[in-house]
Protein backbone atom coordinates (compact mmCIF):
# COMPACT_ATOMS: atom_id res chain seq x y z
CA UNK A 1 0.00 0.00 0.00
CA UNK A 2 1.27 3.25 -1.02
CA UNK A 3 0.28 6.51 -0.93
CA UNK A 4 0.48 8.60 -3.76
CA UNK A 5 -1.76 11.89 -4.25
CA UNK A 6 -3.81 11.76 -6.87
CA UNK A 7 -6.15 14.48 -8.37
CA UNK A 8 -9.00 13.43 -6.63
CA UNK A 9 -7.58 13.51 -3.13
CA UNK A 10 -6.41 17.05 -4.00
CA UNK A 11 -10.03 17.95 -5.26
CA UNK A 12 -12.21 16.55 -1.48
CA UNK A 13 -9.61 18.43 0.06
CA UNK A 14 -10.22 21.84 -1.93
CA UNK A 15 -14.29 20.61 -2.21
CA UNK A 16 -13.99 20.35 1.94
CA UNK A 17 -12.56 23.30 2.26
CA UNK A 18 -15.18 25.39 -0.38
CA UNK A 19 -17.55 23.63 1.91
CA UNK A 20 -16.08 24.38 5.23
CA UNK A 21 -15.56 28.37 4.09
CA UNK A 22 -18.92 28.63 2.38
CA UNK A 23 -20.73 26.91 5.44
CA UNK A 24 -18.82 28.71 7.92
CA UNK A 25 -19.44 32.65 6.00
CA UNK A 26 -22.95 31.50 5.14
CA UNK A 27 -24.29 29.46 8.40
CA UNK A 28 -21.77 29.86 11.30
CA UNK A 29 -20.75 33.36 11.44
CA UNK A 30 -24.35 34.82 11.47
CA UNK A 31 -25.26 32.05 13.92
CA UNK A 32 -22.26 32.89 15.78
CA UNK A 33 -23.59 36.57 15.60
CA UNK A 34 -27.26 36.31 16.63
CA UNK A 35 -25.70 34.06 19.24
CA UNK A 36 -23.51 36.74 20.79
CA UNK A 37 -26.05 39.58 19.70
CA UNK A 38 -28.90 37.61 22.05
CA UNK A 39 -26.17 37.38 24.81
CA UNK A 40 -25.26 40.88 25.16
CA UNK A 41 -29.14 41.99 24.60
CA UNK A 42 -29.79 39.88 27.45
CA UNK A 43 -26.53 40.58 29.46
CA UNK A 44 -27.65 44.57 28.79
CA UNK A 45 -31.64 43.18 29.91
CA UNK A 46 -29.96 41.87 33.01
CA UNK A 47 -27.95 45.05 33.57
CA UNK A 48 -30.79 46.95 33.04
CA UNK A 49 -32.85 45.18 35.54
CA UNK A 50 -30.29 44.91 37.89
CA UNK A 51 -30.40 48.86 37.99
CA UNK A 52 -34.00 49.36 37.69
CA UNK A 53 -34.77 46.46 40.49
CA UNK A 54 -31.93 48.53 42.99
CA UNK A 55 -33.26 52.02 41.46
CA UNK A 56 -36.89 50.54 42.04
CA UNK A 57 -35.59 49.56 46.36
CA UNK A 58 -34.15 52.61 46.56
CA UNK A 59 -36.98 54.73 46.06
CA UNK A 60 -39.49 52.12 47.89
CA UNK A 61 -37.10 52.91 51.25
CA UNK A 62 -37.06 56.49 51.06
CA UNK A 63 -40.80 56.35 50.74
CA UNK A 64 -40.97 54.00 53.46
CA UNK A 65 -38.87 56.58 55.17
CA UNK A 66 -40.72 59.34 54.38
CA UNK A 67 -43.92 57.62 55.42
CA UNK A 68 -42.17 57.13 58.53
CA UNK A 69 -41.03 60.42 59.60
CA UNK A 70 -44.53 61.62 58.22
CA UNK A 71 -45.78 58.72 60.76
CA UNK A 72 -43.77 60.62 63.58
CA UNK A 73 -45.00 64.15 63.08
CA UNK A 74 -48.85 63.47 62.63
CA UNK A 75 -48.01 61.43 66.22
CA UNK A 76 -46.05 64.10 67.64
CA UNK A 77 -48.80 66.82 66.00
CA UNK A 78 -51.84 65.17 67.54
CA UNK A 79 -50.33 65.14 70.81
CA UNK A 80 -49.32 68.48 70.96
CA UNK A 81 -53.04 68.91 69.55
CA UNK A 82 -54.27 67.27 72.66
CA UNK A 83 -52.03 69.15 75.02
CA UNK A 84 -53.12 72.44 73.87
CA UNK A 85 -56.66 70.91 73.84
CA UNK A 86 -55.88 69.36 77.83
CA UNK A 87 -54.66 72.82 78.22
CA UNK A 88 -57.30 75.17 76.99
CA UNK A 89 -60.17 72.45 78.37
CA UNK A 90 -58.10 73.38 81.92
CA UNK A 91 -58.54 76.90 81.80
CA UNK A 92 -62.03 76.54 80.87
CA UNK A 93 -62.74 74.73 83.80
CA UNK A 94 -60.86 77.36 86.00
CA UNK A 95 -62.18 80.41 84.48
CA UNK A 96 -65.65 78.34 84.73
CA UNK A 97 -64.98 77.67 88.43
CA UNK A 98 -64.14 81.08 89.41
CA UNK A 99 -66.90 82.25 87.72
CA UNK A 100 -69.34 80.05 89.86
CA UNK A 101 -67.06 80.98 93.29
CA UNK A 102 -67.88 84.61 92.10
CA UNK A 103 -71.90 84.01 91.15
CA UNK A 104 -71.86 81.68 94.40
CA UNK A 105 -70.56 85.11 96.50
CA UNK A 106 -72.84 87.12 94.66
CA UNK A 107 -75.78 84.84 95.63
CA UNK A 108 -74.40 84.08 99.52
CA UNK A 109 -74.52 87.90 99.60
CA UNK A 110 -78.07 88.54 98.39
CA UNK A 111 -79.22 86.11 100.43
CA UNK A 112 -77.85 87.56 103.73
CA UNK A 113 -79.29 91.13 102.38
CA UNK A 114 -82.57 89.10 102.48
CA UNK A 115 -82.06 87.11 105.42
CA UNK A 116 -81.61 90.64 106.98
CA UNK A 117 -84.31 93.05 105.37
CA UNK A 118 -86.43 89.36 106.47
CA UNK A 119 -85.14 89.57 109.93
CA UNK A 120 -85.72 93.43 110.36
CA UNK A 121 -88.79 93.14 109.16
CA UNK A 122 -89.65 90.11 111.55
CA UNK A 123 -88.48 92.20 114.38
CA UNK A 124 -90.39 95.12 113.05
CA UNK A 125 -93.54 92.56 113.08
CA UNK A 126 -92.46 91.26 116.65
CA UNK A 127 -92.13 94.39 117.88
CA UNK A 128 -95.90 95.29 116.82
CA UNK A 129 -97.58 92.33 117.81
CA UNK A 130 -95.88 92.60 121.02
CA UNK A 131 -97.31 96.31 121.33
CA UNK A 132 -100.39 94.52 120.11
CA UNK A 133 -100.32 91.97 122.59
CA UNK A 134 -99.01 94.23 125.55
CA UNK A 135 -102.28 96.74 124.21
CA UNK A 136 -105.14 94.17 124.16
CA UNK A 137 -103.90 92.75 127.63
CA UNK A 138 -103.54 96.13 129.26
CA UNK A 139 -106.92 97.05 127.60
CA UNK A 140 -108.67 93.93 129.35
């Protein structure tokens, strides 16, 4: 057995490489590209959501912050609210009771004028039916 080249060996070899070049600039290369193309779209979709999923966090815990520190002043504003409200409900209640100490004065003095014109008029009515009395039995 010898080898020998021959044409024909010569012409598969140029025939598989035609094929090999043809296939490979017709079939592999573009495959090779959409390949890599759908790789770095998706790498970049990946990237993007990467950023918009931390962006996205980000802004959820500064609302969650906000909503927080709003939390803590509408608490801080309805006590103070109700302070002010104890407050003015206090001084109400002390202007109301020295308002009824004065009226109850007021009234504790009428009633001893009465209690007085009453009791000088009594004595006034004493007095007369004692001179009525003291008449009728000195009369007898």
């Amino acid at each position: 057995m010898t080898l020998t080249l021959d044409g024909s060996l010569i012409a598969i070899f140029f025939i598989f490489w035609l094929t090999f070049l043809l296939l490979k600039k017709l079939y592999f290369d573009p495959y090779r590209r959409v390949i890599e193309e759908r790789e770095s779209f998706l790498a970049e979709r990946e990237e993007r959501y990467a950023r918009a999923t931390s962006s996205f966090e980000e802004k959820i815990q500064i609302i969650k912050d906000e909503l927080e520190r709003a939390r803590r002043e509408a608490l801080e504003e309805v006590d103070k609210i109700r302070k002010e409200a104890e407050r003015a409900r206090e001084e109400k209640l002390q202007a109301l009771r020295e308002a009824l100490a004065r009226e109850e004065e007021r009234f504790k003095e009428k009633i001893q004028g009465e209690l007085r014109k009453t009791k000088e008029s009594l004595k006034e009515r004493i007095e007369w039916i004692a001179e009525e009395i003291e008449k009728k039995l000195l009369s007898w």
